[in-house]
Protein backbone atom coordinates (compact mmCIF):
# COMPACT_ATOMS: atom_id res chain seq x y z
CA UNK A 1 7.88 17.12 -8.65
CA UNK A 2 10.02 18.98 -6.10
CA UNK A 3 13.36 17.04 -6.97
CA UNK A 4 14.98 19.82 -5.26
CA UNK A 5 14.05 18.71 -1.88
CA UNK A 6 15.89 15.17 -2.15
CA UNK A 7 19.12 15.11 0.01
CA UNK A 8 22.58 14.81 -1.68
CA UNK A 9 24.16 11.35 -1.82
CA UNK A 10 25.76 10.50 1.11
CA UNK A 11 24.96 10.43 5.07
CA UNK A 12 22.08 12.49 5.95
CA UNK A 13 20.55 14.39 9.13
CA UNK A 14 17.16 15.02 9.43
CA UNK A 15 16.26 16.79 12.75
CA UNK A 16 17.17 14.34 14.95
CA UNK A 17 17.63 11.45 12.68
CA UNK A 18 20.58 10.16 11.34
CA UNK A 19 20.40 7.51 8.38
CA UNK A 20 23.51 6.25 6.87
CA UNK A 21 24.92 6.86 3.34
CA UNK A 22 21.48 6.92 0.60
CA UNK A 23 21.43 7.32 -3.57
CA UNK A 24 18.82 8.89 -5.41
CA UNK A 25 17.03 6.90 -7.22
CA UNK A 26 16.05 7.65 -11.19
CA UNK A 27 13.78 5.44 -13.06
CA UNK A 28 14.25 3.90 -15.92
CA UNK A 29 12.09 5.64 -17.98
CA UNK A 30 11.03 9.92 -17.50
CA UNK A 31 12.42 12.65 -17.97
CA UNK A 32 15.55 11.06 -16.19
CA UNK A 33 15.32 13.05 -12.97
CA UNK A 34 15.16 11.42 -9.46
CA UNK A 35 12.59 10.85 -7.50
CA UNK A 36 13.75 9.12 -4.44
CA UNK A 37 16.54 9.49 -1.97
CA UNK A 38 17.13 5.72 -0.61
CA UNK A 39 19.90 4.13 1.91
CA UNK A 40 21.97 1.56 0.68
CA UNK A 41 22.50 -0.01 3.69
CA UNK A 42 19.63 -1.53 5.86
CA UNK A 43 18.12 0.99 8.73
CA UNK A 44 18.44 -0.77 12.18
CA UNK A 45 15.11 0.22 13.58
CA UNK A 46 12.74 1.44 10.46
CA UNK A 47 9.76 1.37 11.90
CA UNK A 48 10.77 3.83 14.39
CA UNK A 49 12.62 5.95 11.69
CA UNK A 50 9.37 5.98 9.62
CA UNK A 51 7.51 7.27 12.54
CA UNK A 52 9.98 10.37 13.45
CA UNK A 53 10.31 10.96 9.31
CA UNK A 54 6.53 11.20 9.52
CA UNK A 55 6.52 13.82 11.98
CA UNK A 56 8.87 15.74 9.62
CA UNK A 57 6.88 15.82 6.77
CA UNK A 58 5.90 19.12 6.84
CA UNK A 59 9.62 20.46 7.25
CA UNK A 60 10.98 18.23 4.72
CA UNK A 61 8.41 17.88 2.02
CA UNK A 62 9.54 14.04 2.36
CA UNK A 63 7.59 10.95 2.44
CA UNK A 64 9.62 8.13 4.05
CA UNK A 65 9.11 4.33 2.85
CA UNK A 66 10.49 0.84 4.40
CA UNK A 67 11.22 -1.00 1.29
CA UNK A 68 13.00 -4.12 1.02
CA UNK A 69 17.06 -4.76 0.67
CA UNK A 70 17.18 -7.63 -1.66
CA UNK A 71 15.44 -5.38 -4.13
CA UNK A 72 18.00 -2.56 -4.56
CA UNK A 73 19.56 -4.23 -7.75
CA UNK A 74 15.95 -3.40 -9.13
CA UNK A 75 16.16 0.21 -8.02
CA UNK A 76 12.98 -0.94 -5.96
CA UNK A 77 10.61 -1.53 -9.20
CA UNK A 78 10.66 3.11 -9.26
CA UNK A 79 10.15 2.62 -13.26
CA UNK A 80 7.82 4.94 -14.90
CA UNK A 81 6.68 8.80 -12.86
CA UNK A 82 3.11 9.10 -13.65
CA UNK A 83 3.29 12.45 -11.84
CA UNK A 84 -0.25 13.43 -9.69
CA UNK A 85 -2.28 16.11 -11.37
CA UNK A 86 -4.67 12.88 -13.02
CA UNK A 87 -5.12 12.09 -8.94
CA UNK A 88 -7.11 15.13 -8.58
CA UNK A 89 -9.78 13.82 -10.92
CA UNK A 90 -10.71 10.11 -9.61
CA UNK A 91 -13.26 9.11 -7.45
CA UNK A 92 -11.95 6.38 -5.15
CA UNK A 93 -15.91 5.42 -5.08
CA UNK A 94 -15.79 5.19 -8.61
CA UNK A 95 -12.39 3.38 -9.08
CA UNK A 96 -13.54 0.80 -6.57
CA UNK A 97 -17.12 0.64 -8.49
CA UNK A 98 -15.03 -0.16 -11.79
CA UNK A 99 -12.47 -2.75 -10.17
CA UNK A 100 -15.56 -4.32 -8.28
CA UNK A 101 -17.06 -4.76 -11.54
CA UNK A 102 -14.07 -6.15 -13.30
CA UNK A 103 -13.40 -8.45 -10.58
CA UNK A 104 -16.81 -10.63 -10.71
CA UNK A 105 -17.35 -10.34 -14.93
CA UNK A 106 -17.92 -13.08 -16.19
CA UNK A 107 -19.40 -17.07 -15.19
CA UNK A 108 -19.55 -17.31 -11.44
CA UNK A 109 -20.83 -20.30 -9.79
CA UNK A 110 -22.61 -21.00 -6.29
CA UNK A 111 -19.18 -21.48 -4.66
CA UNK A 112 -17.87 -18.28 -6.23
CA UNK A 113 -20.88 -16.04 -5.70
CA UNK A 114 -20.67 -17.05 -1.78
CA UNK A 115 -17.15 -15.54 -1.49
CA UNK A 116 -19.08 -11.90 -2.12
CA UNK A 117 -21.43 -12.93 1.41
CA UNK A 118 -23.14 -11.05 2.48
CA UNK A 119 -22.94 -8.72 -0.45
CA UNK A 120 -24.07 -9.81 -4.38
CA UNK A 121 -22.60 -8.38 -7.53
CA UNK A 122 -23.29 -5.07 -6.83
CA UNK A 123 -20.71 -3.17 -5.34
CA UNK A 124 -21.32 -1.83 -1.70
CA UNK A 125 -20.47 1.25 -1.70
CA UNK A 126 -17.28 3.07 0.91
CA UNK A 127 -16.73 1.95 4.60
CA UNK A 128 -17.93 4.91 6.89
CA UNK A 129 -14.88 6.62 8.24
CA UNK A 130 -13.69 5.59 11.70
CA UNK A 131 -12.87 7.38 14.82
CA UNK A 132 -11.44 5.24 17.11
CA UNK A 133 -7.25 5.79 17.27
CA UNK A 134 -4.76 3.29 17.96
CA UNK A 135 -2.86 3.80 21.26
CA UNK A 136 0.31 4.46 21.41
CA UNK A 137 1.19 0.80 22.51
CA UNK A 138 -0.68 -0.41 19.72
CA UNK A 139 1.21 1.57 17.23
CA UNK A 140 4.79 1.26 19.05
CA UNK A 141 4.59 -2.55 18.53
CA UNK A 142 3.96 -2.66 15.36
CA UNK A 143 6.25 -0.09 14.72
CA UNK A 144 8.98 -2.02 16.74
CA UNK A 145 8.14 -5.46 15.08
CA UNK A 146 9.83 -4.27 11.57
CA UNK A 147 13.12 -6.30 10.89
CA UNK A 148 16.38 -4.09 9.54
CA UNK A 149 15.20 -2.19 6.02
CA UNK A 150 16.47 0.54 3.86
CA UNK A 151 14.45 3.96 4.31
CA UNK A 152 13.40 5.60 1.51
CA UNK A 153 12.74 9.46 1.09
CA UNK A 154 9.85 10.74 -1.52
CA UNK A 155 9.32 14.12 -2.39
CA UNK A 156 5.42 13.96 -2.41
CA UNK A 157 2.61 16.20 -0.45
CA UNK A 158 1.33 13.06 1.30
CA UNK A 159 1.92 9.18 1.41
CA UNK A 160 -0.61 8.53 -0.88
CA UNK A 161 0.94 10.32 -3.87
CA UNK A 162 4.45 7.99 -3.29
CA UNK A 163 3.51 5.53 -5.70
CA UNK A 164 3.02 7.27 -8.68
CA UNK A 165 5.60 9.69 -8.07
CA UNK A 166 8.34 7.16 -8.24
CA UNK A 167 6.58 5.13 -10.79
CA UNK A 168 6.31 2.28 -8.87
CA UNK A 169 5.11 -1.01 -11.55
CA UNK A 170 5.37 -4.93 -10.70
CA UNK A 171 2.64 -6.02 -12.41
CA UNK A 172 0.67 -5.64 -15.65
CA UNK A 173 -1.53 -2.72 -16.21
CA UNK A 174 -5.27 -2.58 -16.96
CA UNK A 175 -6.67 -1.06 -20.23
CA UNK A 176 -8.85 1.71 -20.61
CA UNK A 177 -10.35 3.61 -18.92
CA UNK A 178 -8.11 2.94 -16.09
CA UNK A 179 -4.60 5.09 -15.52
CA UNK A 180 -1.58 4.04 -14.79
CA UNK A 181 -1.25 1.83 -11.85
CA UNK A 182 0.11 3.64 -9.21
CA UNK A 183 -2.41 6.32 -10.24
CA UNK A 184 -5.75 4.28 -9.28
CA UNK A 185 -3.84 2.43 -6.73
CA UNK A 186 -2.79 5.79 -5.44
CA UNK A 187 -6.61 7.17 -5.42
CA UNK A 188 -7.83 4.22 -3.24
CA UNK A 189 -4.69 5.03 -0.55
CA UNK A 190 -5.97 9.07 -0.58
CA UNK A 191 -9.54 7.73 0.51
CA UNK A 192 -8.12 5.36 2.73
CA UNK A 193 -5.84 7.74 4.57
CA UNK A 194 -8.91 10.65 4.89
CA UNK A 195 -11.43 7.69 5.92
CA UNK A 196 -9.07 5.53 8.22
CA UNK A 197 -5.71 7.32 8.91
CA UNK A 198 -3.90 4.27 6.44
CA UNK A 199 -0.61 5.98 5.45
CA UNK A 200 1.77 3.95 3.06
CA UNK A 201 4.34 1.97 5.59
CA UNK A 202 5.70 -0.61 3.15
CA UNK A 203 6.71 -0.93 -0.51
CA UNK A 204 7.85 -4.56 -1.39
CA UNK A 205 8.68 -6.78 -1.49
CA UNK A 206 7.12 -7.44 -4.91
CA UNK A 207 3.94 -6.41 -6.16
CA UNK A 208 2.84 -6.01 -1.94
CA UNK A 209 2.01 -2.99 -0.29
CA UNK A 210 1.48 -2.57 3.54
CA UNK A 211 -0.31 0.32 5.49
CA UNK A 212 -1.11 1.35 8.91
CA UNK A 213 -4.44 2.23 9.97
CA UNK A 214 -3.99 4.45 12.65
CA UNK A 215 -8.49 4.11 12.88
CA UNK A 216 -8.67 0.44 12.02
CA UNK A 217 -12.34 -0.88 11.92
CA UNK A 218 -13.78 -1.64 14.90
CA UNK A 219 -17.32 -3.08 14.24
CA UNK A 220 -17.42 -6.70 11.81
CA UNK A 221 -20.24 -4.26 9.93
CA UNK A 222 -17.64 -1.86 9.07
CA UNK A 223 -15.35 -4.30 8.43
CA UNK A 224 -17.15 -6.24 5.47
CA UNK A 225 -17.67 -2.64 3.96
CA UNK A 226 -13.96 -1.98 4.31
CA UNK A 227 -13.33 -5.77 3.07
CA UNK A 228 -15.50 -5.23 -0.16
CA UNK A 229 -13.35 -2.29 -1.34
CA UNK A 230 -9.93 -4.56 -0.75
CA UNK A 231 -11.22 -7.33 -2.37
CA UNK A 232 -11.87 -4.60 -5.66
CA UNK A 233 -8.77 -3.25 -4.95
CA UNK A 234 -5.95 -6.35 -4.98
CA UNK A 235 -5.57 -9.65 -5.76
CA UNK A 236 -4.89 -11.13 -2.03
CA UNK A 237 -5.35 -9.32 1.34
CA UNK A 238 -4.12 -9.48 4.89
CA UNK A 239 -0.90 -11.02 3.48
CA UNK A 240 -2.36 -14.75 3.68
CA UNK A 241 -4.06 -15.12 0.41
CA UNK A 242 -7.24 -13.78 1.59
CA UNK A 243 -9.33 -13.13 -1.45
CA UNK A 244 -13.53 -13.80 0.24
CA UNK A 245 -15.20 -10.66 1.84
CA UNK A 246 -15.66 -12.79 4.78
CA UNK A 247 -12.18 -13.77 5.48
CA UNK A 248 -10.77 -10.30 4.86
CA UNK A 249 -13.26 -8.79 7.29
CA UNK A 250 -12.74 -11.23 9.77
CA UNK A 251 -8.54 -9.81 9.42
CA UNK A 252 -9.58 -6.37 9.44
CA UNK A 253 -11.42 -5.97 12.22
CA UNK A 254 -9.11 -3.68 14.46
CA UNK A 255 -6.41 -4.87 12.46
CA UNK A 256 -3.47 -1.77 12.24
CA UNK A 257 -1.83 -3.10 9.43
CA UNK A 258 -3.26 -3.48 5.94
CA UNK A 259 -1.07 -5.65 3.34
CA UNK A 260 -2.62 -5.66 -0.45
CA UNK A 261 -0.94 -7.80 -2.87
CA UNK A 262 -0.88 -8.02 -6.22
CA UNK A 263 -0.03 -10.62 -8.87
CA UNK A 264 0.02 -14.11 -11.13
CA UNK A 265 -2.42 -16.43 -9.04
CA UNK A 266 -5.94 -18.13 -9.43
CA UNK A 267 -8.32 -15.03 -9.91
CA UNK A 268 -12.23 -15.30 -9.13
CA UNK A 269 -13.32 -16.44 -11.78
CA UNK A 270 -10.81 -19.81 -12.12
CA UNK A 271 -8.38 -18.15 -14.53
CA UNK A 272 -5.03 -16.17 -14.45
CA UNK A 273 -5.16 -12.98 -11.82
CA UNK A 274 -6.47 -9.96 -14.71
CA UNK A 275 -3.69 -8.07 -12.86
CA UNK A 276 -0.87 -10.62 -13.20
CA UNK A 277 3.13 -10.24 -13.85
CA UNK A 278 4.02 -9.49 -10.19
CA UNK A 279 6.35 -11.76 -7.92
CA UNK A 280 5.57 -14.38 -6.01
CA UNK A 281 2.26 -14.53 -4.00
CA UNK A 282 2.83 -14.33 -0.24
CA UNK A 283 -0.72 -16.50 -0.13
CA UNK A 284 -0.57 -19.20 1.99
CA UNK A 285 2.35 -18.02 4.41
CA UNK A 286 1.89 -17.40 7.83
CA UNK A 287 1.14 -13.31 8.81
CA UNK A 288 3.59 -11.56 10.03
CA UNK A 289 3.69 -9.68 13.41
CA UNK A 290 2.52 -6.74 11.96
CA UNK A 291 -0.68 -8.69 9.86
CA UNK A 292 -2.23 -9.22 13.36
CA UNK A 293 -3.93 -6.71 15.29
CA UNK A 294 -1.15 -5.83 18.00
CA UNK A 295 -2.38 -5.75 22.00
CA UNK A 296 -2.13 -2.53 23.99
CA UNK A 297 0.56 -3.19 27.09
């Protein structure tokens, strides 16, 4: 981990950005070295600060992240490093196959089985990659809908690899065979970012992550695809609850922001979420802005 590319404490220039005073942040457990530069003030306009941090990747060596303010006393959930070598191993194919799996074990009833339409137990397979770009109006709105929000800075090759370089853990983790959380978590987001353009945008607040697709889905065909590997991969999608193949497609479809969420609610088989100790679930509350598939101007 290139710790030596975080920024002193204090105010910080980058290019043309200016963010206001940041700490590093070190996890509670590791080797006790930092692994995130983070503002301790909220960022005005985040969404555009993400975007021009973006661009700077590649100078910086520096992932930015819009996490969420009343989660500083927490140091943001950055717990336990799992470091990225492992990443370099897993199949996201695979790790979807074996979460897929997991997800519809056991007793499953009519009611149940019809939430998998128009697929069975049998995992699908990947969505085919897309093509089609956002424009720039597309991705300016939803850039511009993002309320105040400290930035964070990781030191990580690409967005992807953010999670389990800070450590990030909010809920409980699987047994063997599968790694560390923000390892197969972090696996999923690499395919997702060579298949769809889905960099990481949000972190928090809880166990709830948000993307944006920069090549959304455009077909409903695609879409189901896409849905069955979100419905292996969290507990509730689209930040409503969504947790049916059809429902999730239905919010995917051209949809520039992704929000998976993780935690202790009714799982799919009538019991306690496998993957539960995470904060409340977001299910049930409206979308926000940047849930909906934004209009070009």
């Amino acid at each position: 981990m290139a710790t030596d590319t975080l920024p002193d404490e204090g105010e910080l220039r980058l290019g043309a950005v200016m963010l206001p005073p940041g700490r590093r942040i070190v996890p509670q457990e590791g080797p006790g070295e930092p692994v995130a530069w983070v503002t301790t003030q909220p960022v005005p306009d985040p969404g555009r600060v993400w975007s021009a941090l973006s661009d700077a990747h590649l100078e910086t060596g520096l992932v930015p992240i819009v996490l969420t303010d009343g989660e500083k006393d927490d140091d943001f959930y950055f717990r336990h490093p799992s470091g990225v070598t492992e990443l370099d191993h897993l199949d996201a194919a695979d790790m979807l196959q074996k979460l897929w799996e997991q997800g519809v074990s056991g007793d499953w009833d009519s009611e149940k089985v019809a939430t998998l339409a128009p697929f069975s137990s049998q995992f699908p397979g990947l969505a085919p990659a897309e093509d089609s770009r956002l424009s720039m109006a597309q991705r300016q709105q939803i850039l511009d809908s993002l309320p105040p929000a400290p930035i964070g800075l990781v030191p990580a090759g690409r967005p992807a690899d953010v999670l389990p370089t800070v450590g990030w853990i909010t809920f409980d983790e699987f047994e063997e065979p599968f790694p560390a959380n923000p390892v197969w978590i972090a696996a999923v987001l690499r395919s997702w970012e060579a298949r769809f353009g889905a960099r990481l945008l949000n972190v928090g607040p809880g166990a709830e992550i948000r993307l944006l697709a920069e090549r959304p889905p455009r077909s409903a065909e695609a879409a189901e695809r896409l849905a069955a590997e979100h419905f292996a991969f969290c507990d509730e999608s689209a930040g409503q609850g969504l947790h049916d193949i059809s429902g999730i497609a239905a919010s995917l479809v051209d949809a520039p922001v992704w929000t998976c969420w993780w935690g202790p609610s009714t799982s799919r088989d009538g019991g306690e979420a496998s993957r539960g100790g995470g904060e409340a679930s977001p299910g049930g509350e409206e979308a926000s802005p940047g849930d909906q598939p934004a209009s070009s101007e």
